[in-house]
Structure formats: structure tokens, C-alpha cells
C-alpha atoms as a PDB file:
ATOM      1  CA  UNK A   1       0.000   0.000   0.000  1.00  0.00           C
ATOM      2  CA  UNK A   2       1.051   3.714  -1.325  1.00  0.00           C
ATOM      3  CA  UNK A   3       2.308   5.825   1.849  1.00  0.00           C
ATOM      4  CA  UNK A   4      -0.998   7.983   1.170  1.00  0.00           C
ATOM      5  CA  UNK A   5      -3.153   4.910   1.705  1.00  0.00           C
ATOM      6  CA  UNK A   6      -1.301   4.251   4.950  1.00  0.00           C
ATOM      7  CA  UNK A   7      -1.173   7.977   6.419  1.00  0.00           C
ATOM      8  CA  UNK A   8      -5.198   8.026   5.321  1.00  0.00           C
ATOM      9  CA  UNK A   9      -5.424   4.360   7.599  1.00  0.00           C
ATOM     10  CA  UNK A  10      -3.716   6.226  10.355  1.00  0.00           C
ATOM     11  CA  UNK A  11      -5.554   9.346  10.028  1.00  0.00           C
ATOM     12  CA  UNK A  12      -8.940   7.075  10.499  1.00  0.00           C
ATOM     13  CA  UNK A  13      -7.100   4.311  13.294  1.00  0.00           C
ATOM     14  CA  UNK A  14      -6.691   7.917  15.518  1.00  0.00           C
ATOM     15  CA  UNK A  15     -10.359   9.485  15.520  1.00  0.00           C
ATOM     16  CA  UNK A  16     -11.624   8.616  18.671  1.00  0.00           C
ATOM     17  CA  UNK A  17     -14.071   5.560  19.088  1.00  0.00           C
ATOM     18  CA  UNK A  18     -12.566   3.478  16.386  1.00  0.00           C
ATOM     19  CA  UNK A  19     -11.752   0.407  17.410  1.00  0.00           C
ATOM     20  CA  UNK A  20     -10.758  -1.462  14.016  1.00  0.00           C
ATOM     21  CA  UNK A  21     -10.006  -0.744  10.058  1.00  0.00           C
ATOM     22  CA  UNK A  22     -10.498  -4.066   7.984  1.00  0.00           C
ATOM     23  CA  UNK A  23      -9.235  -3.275   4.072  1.00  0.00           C
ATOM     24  CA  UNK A  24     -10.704  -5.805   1.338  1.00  0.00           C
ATOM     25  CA  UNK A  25      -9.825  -6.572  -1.830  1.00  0.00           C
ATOM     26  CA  UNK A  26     -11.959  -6.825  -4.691  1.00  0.00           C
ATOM     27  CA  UNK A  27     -12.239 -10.454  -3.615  1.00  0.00           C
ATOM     28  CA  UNK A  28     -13.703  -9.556  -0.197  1.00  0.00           C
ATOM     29  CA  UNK A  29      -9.829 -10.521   0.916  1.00  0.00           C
ATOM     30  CA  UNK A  30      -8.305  -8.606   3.921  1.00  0.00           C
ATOM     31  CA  UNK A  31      -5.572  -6.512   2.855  1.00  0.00           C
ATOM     32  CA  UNK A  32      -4.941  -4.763   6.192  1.00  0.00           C
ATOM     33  CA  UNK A  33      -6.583  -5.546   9.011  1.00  0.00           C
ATOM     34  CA  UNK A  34      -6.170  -4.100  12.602  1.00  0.00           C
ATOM     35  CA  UNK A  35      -8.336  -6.229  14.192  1.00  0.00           C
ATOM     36  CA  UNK A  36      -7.462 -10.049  15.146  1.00  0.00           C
ATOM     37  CA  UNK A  37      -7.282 -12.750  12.649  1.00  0.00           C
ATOM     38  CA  UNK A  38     -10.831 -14.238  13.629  1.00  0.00           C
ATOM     39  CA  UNK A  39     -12.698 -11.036  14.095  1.00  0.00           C
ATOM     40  CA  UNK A  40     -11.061  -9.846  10.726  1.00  0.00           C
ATOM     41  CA  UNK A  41     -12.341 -13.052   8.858  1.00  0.00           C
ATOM     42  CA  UNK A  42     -15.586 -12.702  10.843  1.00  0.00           C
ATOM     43  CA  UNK A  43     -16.335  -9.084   9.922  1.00  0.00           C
ATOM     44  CA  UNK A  44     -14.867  -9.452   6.320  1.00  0.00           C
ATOM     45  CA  UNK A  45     -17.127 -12.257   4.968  1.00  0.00           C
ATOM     46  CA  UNK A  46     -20.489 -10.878   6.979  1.00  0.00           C
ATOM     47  CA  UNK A  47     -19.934  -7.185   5.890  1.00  0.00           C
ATOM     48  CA  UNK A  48     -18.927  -8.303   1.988  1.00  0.00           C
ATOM     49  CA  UNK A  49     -22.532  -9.708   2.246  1.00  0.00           C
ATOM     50  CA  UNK A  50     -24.239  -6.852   3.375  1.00  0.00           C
ATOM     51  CA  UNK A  51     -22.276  -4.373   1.091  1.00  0.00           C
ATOM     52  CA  UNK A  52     -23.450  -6.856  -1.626  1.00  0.00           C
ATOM     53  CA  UNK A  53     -27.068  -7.544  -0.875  1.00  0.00           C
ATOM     54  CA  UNK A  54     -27.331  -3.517  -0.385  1.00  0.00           C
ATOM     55  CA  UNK A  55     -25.683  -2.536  -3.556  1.00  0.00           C
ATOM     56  CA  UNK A  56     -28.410  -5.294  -5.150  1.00  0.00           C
ATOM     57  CA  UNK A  57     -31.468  -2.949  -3.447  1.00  0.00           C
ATOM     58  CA  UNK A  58     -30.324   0.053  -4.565  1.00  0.00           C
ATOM     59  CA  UNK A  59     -29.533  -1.226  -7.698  1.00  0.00           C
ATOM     60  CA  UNK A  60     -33.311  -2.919  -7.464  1.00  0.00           C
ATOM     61  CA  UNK A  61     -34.454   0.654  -7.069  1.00  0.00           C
ATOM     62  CA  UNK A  62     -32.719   2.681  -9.519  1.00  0.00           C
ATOM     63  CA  UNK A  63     -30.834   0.549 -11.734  1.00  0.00           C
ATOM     64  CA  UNK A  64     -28.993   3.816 -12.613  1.00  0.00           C
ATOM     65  CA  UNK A  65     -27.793   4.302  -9.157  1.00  0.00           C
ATOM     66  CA  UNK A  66     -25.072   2.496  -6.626  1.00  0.00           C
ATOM     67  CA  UNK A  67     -23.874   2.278  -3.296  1.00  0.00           C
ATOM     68  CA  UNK A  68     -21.556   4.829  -2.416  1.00  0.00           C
ATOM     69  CA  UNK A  69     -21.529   4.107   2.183  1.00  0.00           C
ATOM     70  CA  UNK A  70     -23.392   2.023   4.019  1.00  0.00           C
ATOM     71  CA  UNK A  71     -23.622   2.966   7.940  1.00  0.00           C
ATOM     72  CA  UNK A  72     -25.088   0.402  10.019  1.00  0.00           C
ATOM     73  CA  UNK A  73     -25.222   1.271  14.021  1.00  0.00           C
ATOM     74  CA  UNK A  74     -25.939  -1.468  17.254  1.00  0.00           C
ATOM     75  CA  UNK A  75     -25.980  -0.428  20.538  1.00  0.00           C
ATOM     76  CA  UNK A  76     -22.555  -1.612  20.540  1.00  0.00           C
ATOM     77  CA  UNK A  77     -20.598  -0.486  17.330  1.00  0.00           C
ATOM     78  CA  UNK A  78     -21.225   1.227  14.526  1.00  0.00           C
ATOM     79  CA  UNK A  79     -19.586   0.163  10.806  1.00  0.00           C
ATOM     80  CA  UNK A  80     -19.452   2.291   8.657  1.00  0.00           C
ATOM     81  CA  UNK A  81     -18.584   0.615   5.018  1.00  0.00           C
ATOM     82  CA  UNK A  82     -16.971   2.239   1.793  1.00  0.00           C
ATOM     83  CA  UNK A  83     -17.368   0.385  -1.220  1.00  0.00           C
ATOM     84  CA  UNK A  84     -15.181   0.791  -4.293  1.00  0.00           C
ATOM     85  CA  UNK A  85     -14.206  -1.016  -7.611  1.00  0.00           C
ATOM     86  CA  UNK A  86     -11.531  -2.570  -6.222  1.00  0.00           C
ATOM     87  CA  UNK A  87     -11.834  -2.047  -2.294  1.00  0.00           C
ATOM     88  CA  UNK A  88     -14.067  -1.919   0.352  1.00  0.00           C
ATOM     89  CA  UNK A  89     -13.463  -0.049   3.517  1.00  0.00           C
ATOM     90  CA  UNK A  90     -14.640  -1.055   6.571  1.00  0.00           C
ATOM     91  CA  UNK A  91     -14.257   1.273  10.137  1.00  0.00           C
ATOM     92  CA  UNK A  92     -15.702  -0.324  13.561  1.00  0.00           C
ATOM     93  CA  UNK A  93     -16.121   2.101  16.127  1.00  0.00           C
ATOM     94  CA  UNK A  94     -17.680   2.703  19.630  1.00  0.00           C
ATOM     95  CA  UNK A  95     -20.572   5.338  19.404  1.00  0.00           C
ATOM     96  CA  UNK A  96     -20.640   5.787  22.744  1.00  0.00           C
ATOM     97  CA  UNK A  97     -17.202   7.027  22.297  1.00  0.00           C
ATOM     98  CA  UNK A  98     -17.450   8.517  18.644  1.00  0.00           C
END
């Protein structure tokens, strides 16, 4: 990863709240992770889903249109995903603490 791309990982990893930054490949592969092994596989293969299933209803909708962010907030996190061509960006933070 470009310097950018790691100084823009940083600039997220040090807002407070965030507790995690999980970087996928096109493949729904982690790429950087700063979460644990098992919560990285965990979160990457459920949130791929969701990105994917929601980028099928808005697509449903408006076949002219596409997801650009999904937010999705619990009582105990929210995740805030960034889909791209190639990537998909996935922050975990606290909102309590956000």
C-alpha cells in the first residue's frame, strides 16, 4: 500500500471511538486488518454480504444508481462501510465514544 493509503489508515485508526479498520480486496480478501485474525475473517465475509445484498437494493431501485456508504449502528458499534471497484473499507467504532 502507497504511503498515502497508509497515512489516510492512520488518520482514520486515531479518531476517537474506532476500534478497528479491515481493508478488502476486490475479492472480499483482507488486505490490512487491525483487528485479530478471527474477528477480521468474521467481519470481512459478513460485511462483503451486506455491502453486496445492499448494492443489489439500490440497484433494485434505480438501476442507474449504486452504493456509495453504508452505515449500520448497534448499541454496541457502529460500521461504517466504503465500497469501491476494487476495495471496500470497513471502520468499527464505539458510538458511545465517537
Amino acid at each position: 500500500m502507497s504511503s498515502e493509503v497508509e497515512d489516510t489508515l492512520k488518520r482514520i485508526a486515531g479518531h476517537k471511538g474506532v476500534e478497528g479498520i479491515v481493508v478488502l480486496n476486490k475479492d472480499g480478501i483482507a488486505i490490512k486488518s487491525t483487528l485479530d485474525q478471527s474477528l477480521t475473517t468474521q467481519y470481512s465475509g459478513l460485511i462483503t454480504s451486506l455491502a453486496t445484498q445492499a448494492n443489489h437494493v439500490v440497484r433494485e431501485l434505480d438501476p442507474q444508481n449504486s452504493l456509495t456508504f453504508l452505515r449500520l449502528r448497534s448499541k454496541k458499534h457502529e460500521i461504517m462501510v466504503a465500497p469501491d471497484n476494487d476495495y471496500l473499507l470497513i471502520v468499527i467504532q464505539n458510538p458511545t465514544d465517537a
